[in-house]
Protein backbone atom coordinates (compact mmCIF):
# COMPACT_ATOMS: atom_id res chain seq x y z
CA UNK A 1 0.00 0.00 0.00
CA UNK A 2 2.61 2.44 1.23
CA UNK A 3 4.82 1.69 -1.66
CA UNK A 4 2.10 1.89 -4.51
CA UNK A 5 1.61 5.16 -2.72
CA UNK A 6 5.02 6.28 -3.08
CA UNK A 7 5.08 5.11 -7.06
CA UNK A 8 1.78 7.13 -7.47
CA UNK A 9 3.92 10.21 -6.68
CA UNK A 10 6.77 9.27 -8.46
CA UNK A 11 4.61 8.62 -11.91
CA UNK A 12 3.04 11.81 -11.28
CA UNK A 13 5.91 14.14 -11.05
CA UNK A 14 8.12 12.01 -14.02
CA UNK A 15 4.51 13.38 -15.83
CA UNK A 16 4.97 16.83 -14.86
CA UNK A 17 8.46 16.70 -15.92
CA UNK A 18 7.71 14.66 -19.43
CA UNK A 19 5.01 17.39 -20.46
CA UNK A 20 7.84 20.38 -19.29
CA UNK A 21 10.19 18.65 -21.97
CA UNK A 22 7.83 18.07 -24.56
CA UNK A 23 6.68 21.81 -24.32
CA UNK A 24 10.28 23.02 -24.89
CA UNK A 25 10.59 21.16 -27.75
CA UNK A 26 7.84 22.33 -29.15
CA UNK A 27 8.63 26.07 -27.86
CA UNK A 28 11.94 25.61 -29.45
CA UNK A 29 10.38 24.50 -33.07
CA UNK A 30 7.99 27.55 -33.55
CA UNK A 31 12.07 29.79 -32.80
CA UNK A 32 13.16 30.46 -36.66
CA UNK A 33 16.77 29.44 -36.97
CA UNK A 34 17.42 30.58 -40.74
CA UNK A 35 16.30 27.43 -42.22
CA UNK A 36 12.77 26.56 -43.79
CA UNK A 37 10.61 25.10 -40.99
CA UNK A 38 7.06 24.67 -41.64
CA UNK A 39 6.40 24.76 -37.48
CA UNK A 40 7.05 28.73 -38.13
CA UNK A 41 3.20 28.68 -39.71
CA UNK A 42 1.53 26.57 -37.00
CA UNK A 43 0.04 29.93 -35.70
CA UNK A 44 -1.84 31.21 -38.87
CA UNK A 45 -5.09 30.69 -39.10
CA UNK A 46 -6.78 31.63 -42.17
CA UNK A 47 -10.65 32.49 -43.29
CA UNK A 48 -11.92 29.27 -44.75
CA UNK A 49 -15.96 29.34 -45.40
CA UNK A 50 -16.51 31.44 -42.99
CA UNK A 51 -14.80 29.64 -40.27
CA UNK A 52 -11.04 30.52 -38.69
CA UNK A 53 -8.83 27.00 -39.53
CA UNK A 54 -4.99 26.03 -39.38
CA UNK A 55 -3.39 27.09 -42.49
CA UNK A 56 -2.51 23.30 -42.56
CA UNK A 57 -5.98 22.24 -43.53
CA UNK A 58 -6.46 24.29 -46.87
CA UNK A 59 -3.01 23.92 -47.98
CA UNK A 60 -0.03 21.68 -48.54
CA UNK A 61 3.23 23.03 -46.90
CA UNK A 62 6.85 21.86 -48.17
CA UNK A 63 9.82 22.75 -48.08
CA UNK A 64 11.49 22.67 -51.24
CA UNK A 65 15.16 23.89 -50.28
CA UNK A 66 16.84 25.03 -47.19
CA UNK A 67 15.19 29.03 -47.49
CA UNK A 68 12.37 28.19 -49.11
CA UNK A 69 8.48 27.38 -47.57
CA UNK A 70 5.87 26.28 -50.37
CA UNK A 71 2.31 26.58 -49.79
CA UNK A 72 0.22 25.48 -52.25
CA UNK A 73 -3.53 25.91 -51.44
CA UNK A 74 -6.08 23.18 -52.36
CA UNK A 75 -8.26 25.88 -53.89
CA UNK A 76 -7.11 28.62 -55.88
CA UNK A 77 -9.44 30.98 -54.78
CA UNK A 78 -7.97 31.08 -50.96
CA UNK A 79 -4.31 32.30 -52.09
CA UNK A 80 -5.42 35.66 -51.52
CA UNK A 81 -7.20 34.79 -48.01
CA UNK A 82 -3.68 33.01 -47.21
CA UNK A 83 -1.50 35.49 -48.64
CA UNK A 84 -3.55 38.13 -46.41
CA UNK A 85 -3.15 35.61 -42.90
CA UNK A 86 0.69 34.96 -43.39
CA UNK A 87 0.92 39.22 -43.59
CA UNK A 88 -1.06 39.77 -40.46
CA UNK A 89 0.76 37.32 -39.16
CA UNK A 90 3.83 37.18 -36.64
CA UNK A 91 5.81 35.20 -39.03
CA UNK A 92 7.32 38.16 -39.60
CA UNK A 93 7.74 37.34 -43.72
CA UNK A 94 6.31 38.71 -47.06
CA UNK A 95 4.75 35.74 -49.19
CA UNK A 96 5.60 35.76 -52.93
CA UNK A 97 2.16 34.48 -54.77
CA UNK A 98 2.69 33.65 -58.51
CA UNK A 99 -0.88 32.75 -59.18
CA UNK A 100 -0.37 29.34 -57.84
CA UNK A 101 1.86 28.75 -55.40
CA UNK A 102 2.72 30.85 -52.09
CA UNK A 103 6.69 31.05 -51.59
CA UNK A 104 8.46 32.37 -48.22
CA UNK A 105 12.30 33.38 -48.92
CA UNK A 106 14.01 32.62 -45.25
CA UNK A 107 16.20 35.20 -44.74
CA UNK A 108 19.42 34.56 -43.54
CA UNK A 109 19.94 36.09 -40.11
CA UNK A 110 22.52 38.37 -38.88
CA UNK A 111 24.72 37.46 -36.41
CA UNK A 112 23.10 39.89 -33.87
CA UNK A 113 19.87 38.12 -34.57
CA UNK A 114 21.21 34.81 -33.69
CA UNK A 115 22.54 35.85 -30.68
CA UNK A 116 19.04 37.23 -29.68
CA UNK A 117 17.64 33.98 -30.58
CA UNK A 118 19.87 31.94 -28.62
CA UNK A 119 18.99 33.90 -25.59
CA UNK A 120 15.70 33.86 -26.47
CA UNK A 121 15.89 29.66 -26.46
CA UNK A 122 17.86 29.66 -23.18
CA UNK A 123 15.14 31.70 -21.62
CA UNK A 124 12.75 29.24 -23.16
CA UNK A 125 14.79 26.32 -21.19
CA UNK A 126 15.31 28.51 -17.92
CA UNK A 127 11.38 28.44 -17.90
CA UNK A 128 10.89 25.13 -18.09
CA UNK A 129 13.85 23.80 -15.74
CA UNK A 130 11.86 25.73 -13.43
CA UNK A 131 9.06 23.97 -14.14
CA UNK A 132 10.67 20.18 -14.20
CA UNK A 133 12.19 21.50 -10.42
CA UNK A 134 8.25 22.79 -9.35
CA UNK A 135 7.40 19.28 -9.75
CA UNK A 136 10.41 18.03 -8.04
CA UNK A 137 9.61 19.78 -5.25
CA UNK A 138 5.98 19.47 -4.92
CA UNK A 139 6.57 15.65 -5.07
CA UNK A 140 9.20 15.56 -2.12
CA UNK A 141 6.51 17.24 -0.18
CA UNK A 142 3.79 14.76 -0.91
CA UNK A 143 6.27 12.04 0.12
CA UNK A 144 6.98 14.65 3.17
CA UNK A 145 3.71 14.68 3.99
CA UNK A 146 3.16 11.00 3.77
CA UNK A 147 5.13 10.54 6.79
CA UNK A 148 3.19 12.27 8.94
CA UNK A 149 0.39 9.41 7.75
CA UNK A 150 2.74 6.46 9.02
CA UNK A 151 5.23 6.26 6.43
CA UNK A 152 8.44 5.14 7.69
CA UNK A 153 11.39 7.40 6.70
CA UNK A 154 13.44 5.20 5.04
CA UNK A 155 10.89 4.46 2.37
CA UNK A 156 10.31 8.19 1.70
CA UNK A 157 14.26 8.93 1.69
CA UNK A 158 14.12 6.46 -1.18
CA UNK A 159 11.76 7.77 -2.65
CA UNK A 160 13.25 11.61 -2.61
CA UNK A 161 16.19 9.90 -4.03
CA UNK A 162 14.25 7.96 -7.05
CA UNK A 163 12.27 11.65 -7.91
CA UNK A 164 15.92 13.51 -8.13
CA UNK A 165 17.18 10.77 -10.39
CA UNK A 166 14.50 11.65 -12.62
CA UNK A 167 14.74 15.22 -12.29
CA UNK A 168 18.64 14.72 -13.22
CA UNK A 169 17.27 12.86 -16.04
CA UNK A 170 15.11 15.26 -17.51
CA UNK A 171 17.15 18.42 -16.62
CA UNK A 172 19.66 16.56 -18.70
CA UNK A 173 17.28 16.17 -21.53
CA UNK A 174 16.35 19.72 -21.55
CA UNK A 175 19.83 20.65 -22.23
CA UNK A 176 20.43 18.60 -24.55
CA UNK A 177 17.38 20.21 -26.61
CA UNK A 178 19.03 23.76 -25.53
CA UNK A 179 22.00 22.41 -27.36
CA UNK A 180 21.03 21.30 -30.13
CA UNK A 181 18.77 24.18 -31.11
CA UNK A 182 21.73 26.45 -30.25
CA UNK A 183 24.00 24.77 -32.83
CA UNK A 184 21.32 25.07 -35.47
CA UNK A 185 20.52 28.58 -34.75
CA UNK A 186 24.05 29.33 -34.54
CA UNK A 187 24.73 27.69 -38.56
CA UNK A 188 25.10 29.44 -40.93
């Protein structure tokens, strides 16, 4: 009973800590490092029969080369209506339309920018270390708490030392996704 107890908080907080790296990741993928990266739309939402939809779901999205997005709508009468979304957008880039196909030119970024954008990304992971150590600590104190409902201490030490073995874990994952994104923002 007292140990099922103990994995319950254990699974809980390796949760907390799963969905923490999961949203960097996915933080990290919407951060334009100079190369094509259909994630950079995921936010633009265009006017589809009178409804607001993912730009996703009237078009196909490719990337032909390194600097280049292609959007090619399903109907030809939305390029307008997508053009219009991807310029109110925060993308941040000016479509090219030639009648049929929607191009984005990547621009290559500065060095300055880069910089910016690596800081930006080590915020990102700051934010969620935090996170991955809330849960740490929220978990020691439900095993804390335990033994003040008959829990004998050696069970909870164990415990406290099982839920900062996963913490280690997934702090170490988190930089490793810091990393990585850093090199590729930092390519040229």
């Amino acid at each position: 009973m007292i140990d099922e107890k103990v994995k319950s908080i254990i699974k809980s907080a390796e949760e907390d800590m799963q969905l923490s790296v999961e949203f960097l990741g996915e933080t990290l993928a919407h951060i334009r490092a100079g190369k094509a990266n259909i994630k950079i739309l995921d936010g633009v939402r265009v006017n589809s029969y009178g409804s607001m939809v993912p730009l996703s779901n009237v078009a196909t999205i490719t990337t032909p080369d390194a600097r280049t997005i292609a959007i090619q709508p399903w109907d030809k009468k939305t390029i307008a209506v997508i053009e219009k979304a991807i310029l109110c957008s925060d993308v941040g880039i000016t479509p090219q339309n030639n009648g049929e196909i929607i191009r984005l030119a990547i621009p290559p970024l500065t060095e300055e920018r880069r910089k910016q954008l690596v800081k930006q990304a080590k915020n990102e992971a700051e934010e969620v270390k935090v996170s991955v150590r809330n849960a740490r600590r929220e978990a020691i104190e439900k095993l804390k708490k335990e033994i003040k409902n008959g829990m004998p201490e050696d069970i909870e030490k164990d415990g406290e030392a099982e839920i900062q073995k996963i913490h280690d874990k997934f702090i170490k994952k988190l930089d490793e996704l810091l990393v990585a994104k850093e090199k590729e923002i930092m390519t040229v």
